[in-house]
Protein backbone atom coordinates (compact mmCIF):
# COMPACT_ATOMS: atom_id res chain seq x y z
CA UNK A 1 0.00 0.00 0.00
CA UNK A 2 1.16 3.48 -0.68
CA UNK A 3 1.89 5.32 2.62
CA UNK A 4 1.05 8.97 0.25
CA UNK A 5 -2.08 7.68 -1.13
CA UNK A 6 -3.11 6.60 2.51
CA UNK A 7 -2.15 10.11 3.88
CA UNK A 8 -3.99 11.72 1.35
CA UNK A 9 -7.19 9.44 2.07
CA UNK A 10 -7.25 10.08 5.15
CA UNK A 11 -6.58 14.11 4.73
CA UNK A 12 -9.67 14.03 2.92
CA UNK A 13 -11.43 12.02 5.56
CA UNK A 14 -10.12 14.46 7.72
CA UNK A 15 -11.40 17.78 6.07
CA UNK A 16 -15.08 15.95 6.02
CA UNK A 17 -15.14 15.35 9.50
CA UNK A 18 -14.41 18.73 10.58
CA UNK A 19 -17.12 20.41 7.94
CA UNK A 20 -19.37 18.00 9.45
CA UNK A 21 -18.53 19.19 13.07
CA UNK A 22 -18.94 22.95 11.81
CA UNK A 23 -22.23 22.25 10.70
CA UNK A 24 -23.39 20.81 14.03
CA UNK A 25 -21.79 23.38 16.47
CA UNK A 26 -23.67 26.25 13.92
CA UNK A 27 -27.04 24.08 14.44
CA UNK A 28 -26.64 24.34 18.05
CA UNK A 29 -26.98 28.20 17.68
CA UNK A 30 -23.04 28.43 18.09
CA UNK A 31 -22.85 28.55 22.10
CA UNK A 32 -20.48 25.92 23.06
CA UNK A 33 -21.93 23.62 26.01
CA UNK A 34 -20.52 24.53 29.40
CA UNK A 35 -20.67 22.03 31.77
CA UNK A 36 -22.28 22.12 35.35
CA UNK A 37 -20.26 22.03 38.53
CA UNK A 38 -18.88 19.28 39.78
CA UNK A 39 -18.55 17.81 43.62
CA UNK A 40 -20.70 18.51 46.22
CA UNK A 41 -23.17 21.30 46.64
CA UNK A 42 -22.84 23.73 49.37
CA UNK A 43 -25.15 24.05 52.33
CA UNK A 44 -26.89 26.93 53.53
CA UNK A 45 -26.38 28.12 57.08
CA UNK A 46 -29.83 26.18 57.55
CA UNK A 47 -29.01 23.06 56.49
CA UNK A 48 -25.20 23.05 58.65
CA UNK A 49 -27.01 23.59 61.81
CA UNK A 50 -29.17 20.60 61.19
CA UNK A 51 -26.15 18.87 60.45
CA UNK A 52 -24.44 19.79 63.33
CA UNK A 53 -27.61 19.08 65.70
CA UNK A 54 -27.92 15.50 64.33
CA UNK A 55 -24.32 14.95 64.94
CA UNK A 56 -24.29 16.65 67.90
CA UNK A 57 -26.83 14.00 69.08
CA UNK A 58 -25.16 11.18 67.46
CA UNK A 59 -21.92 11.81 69.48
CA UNK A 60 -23.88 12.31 72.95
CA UNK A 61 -25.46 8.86 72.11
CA UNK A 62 -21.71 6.87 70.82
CA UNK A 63 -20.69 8.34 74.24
CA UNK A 64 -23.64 7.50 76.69
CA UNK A 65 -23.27 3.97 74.83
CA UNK A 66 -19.76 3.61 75.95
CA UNK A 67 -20.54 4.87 79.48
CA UNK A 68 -22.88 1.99 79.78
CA UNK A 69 -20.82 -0.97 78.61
CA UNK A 70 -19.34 -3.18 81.20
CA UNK A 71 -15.90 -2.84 82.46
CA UNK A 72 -12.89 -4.20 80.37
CA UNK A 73 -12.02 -7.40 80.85
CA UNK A 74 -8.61 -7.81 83.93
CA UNK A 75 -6.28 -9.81 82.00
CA UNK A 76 -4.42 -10.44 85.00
CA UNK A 77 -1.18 -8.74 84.54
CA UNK A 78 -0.42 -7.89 87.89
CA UNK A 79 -1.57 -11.15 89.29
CA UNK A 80 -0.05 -13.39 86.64
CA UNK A 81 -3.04 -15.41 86.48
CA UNK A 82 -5.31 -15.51 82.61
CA UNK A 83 -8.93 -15.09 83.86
CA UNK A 84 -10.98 -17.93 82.55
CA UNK A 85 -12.83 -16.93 79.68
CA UNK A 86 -9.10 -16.38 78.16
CA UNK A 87 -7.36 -19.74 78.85
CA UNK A 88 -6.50 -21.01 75.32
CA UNK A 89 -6.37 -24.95 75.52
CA UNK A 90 -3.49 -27.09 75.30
CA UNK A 91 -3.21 -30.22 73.40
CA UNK A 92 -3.65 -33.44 74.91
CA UNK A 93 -0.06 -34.64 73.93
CA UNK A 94 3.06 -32.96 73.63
CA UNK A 95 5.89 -33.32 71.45
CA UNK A 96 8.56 -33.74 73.48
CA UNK A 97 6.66 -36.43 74.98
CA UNK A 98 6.82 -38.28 72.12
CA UNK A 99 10.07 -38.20 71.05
């Protein structure tokens, strides 16, 4: 294939594709689109102190929650001794026992 001959081809193609853009951007009455903002929207000084109530009241409620849990659990660091509910079992053999 000719690499001139393909060049010119696609020149061509080129020139009709941008006459054919032309023609839709004048149909469109010209005015390029503009796009609309992005992110988040803002809040009015309304809508923040609703926020800020409802978190307000979320917080008082994470902390009234942790108020009323039970005590953490004495791992027995001073004594030495592993309170029962955190024993992990041993296996009925050994290995050196065994060998």
């Amino acid at each position: 294939m000719d690499i001139y001959k393909a060049i010119q081809d696609l020149m061509q193609e080129k020139k009709r594709l941008d006459a054919i853009i032309a023609s839709l951007e004048t149909r469109s009455n010209g005015a390029p689109r503009v796009k609309g903002r992005r992110g988040r929207k803002g809040m009015s000084a309304e809508e923040r102190q609703v926020v800020s109530k409802r978190m307000a009241a979320y917080w008082a409620a994470r902390r009234g929650a942790m108020e009323a849990s039970p005590e953490p659990v004495d791992l027995g660091a001073e004594t030495g001794v592993i309170p029962p509910q955190m024993e992990v079992p041993r296996p009925a053999a050994s290995f050196e026992a065994s060998a």
